[in-house]
PDB file of N, CA and C in Angstrom:
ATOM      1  N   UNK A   1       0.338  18.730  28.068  1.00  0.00           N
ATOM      2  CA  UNK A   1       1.104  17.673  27.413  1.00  0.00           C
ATOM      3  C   UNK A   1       0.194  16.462  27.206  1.00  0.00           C
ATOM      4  N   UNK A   2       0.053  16.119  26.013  1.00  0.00           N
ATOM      5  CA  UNK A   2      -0.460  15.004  26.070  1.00  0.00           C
ATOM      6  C   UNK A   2       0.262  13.155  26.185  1.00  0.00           C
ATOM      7  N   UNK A   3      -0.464  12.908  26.843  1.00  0.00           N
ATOM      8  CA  UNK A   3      -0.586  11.556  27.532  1.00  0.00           C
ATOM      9  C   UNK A   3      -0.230  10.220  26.313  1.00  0.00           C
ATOM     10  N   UNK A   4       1.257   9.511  26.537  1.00  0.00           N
ATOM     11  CA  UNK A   4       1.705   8.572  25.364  1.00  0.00           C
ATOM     12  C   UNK A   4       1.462   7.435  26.061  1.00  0.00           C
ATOM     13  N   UNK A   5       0.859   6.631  25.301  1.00  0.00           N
ATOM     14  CA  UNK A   5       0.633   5.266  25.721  1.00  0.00           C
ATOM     15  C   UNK A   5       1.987   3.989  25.496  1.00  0.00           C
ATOM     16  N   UNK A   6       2.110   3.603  27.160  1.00  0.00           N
ATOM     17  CA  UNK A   6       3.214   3.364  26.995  1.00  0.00           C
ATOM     18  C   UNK A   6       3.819   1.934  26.267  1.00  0.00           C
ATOM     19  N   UNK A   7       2.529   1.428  25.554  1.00  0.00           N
ATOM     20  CA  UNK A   7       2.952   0.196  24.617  1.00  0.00           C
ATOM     21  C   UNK A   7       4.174   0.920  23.417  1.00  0.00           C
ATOM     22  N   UNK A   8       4.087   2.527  22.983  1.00  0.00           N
ATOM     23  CA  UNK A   8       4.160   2.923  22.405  1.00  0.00           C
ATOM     24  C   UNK A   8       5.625   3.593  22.436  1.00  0.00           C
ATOM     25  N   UNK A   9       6.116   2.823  23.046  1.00  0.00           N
ATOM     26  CA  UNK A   9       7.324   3.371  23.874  1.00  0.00           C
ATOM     27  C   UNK A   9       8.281   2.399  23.469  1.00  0.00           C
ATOM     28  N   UNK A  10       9.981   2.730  22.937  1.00  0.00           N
ATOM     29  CA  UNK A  10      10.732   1.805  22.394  1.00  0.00           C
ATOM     30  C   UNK A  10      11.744   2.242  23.026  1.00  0.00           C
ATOM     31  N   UNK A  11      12.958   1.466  23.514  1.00  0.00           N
ATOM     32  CA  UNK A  11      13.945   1.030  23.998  1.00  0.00           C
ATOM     33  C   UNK A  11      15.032   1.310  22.771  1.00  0.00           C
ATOM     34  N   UNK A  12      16.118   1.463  22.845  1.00  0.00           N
ATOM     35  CA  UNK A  12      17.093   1.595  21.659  1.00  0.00           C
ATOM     36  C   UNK A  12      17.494   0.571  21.224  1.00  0.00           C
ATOM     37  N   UNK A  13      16.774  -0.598  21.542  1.00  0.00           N
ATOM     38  CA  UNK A  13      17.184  -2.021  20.940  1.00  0.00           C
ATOM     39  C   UNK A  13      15.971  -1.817  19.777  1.00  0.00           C
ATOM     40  N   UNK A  14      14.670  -1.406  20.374  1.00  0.00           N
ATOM     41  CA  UNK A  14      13.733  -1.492  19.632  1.00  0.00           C
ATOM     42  C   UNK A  14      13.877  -0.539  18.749  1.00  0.00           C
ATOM     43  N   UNK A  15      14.072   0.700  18.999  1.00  0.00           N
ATOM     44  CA  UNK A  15      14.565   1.425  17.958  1.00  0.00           C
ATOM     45  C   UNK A  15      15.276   0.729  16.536  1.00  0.00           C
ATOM     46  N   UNK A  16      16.183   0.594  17.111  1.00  0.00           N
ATOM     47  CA  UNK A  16      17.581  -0.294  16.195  1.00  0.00           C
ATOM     48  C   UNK A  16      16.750  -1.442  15.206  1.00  0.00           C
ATOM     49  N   UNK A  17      16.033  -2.076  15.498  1.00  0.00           N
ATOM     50  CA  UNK A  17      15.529  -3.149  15.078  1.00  0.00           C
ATOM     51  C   UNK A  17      14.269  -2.685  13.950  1.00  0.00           C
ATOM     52  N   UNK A  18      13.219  -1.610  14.643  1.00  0.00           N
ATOM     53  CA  UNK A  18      13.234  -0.996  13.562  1.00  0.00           C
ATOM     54  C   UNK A  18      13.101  -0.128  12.514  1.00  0.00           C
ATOM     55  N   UNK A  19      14.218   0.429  12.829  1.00  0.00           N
ATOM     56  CA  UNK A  19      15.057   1.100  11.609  1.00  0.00           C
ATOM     57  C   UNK A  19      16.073   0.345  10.488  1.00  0.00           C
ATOM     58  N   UNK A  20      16.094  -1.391  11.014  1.00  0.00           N
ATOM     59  CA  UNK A  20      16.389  -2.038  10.437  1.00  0.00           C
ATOM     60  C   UNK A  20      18.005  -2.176  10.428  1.00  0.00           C
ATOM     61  N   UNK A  21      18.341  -1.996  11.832  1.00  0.00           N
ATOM     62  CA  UNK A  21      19.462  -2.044  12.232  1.00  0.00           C
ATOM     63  C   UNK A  21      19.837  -2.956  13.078  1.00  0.00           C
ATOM     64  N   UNK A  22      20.950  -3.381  13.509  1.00  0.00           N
ATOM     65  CA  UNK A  22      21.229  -4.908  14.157  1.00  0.00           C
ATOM     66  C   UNK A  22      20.265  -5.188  14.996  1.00  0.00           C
ATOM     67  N   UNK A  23      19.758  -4.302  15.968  1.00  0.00           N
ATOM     68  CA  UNK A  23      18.839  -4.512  17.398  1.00  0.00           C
ATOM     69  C   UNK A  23      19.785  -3.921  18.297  1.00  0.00           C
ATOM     70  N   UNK A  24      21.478  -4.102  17.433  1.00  0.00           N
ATOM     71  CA  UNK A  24      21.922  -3.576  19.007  1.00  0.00           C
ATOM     72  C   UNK A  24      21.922  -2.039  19.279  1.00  0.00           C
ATOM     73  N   UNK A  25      21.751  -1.760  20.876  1.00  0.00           N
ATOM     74  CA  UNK A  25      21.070  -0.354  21.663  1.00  0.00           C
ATOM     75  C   UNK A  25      22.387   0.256  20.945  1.00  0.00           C
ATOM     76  N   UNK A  26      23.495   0.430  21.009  1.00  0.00           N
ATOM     77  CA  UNK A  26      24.654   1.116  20.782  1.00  0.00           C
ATOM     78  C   UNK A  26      24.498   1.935  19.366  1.00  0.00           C
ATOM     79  N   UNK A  27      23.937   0.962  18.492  1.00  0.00           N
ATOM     80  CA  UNK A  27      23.862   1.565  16.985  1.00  0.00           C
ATOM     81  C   UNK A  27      22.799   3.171  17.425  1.00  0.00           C
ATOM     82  N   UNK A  28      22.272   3.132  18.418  1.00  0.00           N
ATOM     83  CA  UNK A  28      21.186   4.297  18.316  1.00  0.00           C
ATOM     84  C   UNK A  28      21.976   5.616  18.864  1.00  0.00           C
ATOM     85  N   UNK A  29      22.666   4.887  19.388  1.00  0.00           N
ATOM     86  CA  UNK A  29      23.522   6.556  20.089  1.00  0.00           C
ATOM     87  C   UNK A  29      24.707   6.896  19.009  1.00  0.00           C
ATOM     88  N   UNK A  30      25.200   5.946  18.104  1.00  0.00           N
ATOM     89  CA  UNK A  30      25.459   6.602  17.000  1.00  0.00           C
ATOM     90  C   UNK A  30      25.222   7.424  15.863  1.00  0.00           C
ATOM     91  N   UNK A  31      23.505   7.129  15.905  1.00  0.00           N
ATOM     92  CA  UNK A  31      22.126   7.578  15.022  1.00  0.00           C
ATOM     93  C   UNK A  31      22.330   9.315  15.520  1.00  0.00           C
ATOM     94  N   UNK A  32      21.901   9.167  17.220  1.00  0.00           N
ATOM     95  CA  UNK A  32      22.169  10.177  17.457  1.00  0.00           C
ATOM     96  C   UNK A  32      22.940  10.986  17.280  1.00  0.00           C
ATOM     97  N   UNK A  33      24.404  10.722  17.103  1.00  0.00           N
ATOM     98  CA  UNK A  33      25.632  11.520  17.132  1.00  0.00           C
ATOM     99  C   UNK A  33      25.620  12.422  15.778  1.00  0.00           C
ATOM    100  N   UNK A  34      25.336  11.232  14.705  1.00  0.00           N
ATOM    101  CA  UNK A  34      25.130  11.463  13.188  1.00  0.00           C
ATOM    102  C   UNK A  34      23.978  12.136  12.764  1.00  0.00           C
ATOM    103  N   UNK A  35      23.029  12.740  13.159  1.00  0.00           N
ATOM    104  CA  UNK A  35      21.427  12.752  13.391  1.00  0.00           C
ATOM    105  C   UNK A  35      21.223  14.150  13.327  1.00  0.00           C
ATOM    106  N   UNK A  36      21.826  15.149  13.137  1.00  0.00           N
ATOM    107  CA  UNK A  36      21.015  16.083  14.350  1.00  0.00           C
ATOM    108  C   UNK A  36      19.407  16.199  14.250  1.00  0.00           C
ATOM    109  N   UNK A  37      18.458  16.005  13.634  1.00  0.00           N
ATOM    110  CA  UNK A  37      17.613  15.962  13.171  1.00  0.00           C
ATOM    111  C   UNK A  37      16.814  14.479  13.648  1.00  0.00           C
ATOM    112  N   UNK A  38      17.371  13.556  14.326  1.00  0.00           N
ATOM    113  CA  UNK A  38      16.965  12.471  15.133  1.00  0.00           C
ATOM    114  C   UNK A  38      16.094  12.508  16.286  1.00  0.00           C
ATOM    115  N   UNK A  39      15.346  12.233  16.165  1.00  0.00           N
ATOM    116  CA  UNK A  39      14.047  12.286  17.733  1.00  0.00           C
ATOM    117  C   UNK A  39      14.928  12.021  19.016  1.00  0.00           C
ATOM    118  N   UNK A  40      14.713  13.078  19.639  1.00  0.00           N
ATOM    119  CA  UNK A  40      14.706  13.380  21.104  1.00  0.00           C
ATOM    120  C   UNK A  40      14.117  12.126  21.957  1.00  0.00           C
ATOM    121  N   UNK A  41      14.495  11.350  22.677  1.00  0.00           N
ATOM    122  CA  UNK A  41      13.676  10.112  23.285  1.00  0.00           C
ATOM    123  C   UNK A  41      12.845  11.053  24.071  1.00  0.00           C
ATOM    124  N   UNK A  42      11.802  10.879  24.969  1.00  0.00           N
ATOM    125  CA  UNK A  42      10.780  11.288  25.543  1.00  0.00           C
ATOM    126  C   UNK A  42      11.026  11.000  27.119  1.00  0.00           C
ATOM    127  N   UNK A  43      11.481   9.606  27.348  1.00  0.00           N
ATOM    128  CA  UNK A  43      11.971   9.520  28.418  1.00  0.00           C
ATOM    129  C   UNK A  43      13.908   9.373  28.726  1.00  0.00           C
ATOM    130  N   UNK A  44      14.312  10.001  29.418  1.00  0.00           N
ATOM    131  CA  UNK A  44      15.650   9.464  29.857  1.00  0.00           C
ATOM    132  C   UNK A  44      16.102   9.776  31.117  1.00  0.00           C
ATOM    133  N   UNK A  45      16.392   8.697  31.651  1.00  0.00           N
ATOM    134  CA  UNK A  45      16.448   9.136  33.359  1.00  0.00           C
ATOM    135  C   UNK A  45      17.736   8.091  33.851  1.00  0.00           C
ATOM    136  N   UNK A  46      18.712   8.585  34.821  1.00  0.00           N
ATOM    137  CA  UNK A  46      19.749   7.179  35.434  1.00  0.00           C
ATOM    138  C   UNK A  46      20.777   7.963  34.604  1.00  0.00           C
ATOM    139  N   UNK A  47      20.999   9.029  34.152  1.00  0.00           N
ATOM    140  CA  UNK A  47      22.671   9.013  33.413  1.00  0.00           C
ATOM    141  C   UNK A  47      22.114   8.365  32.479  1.00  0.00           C
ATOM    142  N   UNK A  48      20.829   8.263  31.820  1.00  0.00           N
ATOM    143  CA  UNK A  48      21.001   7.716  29.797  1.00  0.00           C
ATOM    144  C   UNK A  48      20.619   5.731  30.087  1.00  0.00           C
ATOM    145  N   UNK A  49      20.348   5.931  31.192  1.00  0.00           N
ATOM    146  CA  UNK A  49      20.414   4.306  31.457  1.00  0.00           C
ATOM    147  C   UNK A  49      19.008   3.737  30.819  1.00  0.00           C
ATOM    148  N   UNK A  50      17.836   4.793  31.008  1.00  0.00           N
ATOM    149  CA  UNK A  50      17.001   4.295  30.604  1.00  0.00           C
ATOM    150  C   UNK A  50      16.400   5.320  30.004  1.00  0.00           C
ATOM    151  N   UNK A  51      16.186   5.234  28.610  1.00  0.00           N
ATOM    152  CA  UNK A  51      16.142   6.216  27.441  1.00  0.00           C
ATOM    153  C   UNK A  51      15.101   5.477  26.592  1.00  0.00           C
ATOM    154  N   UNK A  52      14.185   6.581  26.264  1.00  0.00           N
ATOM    155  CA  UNK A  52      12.717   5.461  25.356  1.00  0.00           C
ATOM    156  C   UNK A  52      12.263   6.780  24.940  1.00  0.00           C
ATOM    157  N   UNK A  53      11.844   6.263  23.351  1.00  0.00           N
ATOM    158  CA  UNK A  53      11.576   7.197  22.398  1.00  0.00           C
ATOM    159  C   UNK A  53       9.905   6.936  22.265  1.00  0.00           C
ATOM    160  N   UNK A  54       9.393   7.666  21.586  1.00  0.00           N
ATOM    161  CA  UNK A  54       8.118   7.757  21.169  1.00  0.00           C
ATOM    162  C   UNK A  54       7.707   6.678  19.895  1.00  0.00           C
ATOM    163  N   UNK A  55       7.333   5.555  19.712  1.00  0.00           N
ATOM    164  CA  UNK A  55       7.459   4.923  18.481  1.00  0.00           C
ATOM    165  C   UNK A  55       6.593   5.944  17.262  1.00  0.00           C
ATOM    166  N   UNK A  56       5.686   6.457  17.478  1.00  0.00           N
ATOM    167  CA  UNK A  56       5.595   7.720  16.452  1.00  0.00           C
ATOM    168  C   UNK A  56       6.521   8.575  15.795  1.00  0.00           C
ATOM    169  N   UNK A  57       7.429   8.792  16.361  1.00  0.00           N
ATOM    170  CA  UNK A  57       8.429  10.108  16.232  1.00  0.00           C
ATOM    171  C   UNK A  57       9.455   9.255  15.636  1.00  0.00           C
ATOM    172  N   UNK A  58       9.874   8.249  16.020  1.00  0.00           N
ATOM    173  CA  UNK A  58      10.945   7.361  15.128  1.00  0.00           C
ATOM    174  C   UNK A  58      10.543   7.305  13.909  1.00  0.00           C
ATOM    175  N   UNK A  59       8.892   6.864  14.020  1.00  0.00           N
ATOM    176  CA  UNK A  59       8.358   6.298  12.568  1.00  0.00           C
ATOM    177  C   UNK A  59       8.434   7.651  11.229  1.00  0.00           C
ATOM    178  N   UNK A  60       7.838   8.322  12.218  1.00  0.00           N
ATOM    179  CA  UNK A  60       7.809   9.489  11.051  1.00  0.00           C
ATOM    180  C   UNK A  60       9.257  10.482  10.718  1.00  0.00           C
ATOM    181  N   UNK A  61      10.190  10.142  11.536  1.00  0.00           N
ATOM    182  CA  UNK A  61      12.000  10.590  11.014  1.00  0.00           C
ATOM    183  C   UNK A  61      12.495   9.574  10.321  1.00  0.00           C
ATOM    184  N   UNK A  62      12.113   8.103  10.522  1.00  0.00           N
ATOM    185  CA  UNK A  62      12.390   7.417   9.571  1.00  0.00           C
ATOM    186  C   UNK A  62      11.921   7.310   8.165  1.00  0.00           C
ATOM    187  N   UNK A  63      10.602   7.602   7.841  1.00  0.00           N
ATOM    188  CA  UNK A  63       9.741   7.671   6.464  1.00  0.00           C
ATOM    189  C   UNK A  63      10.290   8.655   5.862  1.00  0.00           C
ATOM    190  N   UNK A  64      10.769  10.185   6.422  1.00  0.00           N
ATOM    191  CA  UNK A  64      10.885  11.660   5.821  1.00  0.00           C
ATOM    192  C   UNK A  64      12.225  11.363   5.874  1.00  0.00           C
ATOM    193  N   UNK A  65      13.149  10.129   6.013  1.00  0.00           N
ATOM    194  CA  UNK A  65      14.362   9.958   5.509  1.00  0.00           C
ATOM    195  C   UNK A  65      14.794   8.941   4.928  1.00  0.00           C
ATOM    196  N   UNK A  66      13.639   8.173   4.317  1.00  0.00           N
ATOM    197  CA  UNK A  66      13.707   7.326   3.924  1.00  0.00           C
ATOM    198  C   UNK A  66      14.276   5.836   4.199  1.00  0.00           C
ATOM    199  N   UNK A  67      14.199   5.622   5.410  1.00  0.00           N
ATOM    200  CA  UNK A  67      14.805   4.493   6.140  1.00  0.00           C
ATOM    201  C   UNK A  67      13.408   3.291   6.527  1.00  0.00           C
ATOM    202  N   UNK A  68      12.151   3.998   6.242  1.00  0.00           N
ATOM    203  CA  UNK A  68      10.986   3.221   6.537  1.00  0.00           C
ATOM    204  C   UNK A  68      10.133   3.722   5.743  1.00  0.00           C
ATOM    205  N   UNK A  69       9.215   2.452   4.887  1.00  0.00           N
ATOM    206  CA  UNK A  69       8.537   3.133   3.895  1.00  0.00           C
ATOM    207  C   UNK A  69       7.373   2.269   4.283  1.00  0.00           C
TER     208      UNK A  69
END
């Protein structure tokens, strides 16, 4: 497995923000619901408490859906 540097690592606020969505964390678990095709966060541990995606993997589901250009 290779090794993610963890500047590189976003929070579902950060997510939200950008994908150009309020910032708020809640909008992302809706993403998810609606998504199936939505990045898997990389980390989630606590019951979902603390959930962090790959900022790569956002970037590039957002471009191939046109939400980030």
């Amino acid at each position: 497995m290779a090794k993610i540097d963890t500047a590189d690592l976003l929070d579902a606020g950060e997510v939200s923000l950008l994908l150009g969505l309020s910032g708020n964390p809640r909008s992302i678990s809706v993403y998810r619901s609606r998504y199936e095709d939505f990045p898997e966060p990389v980390v989630s541990k606590n019951g979902g408490k603390c959930t962090l995606w790959h900022r790569q993997d956002v970037e590039a589901w957002a471009r191939s859906t046109g939400r980030l250009t």
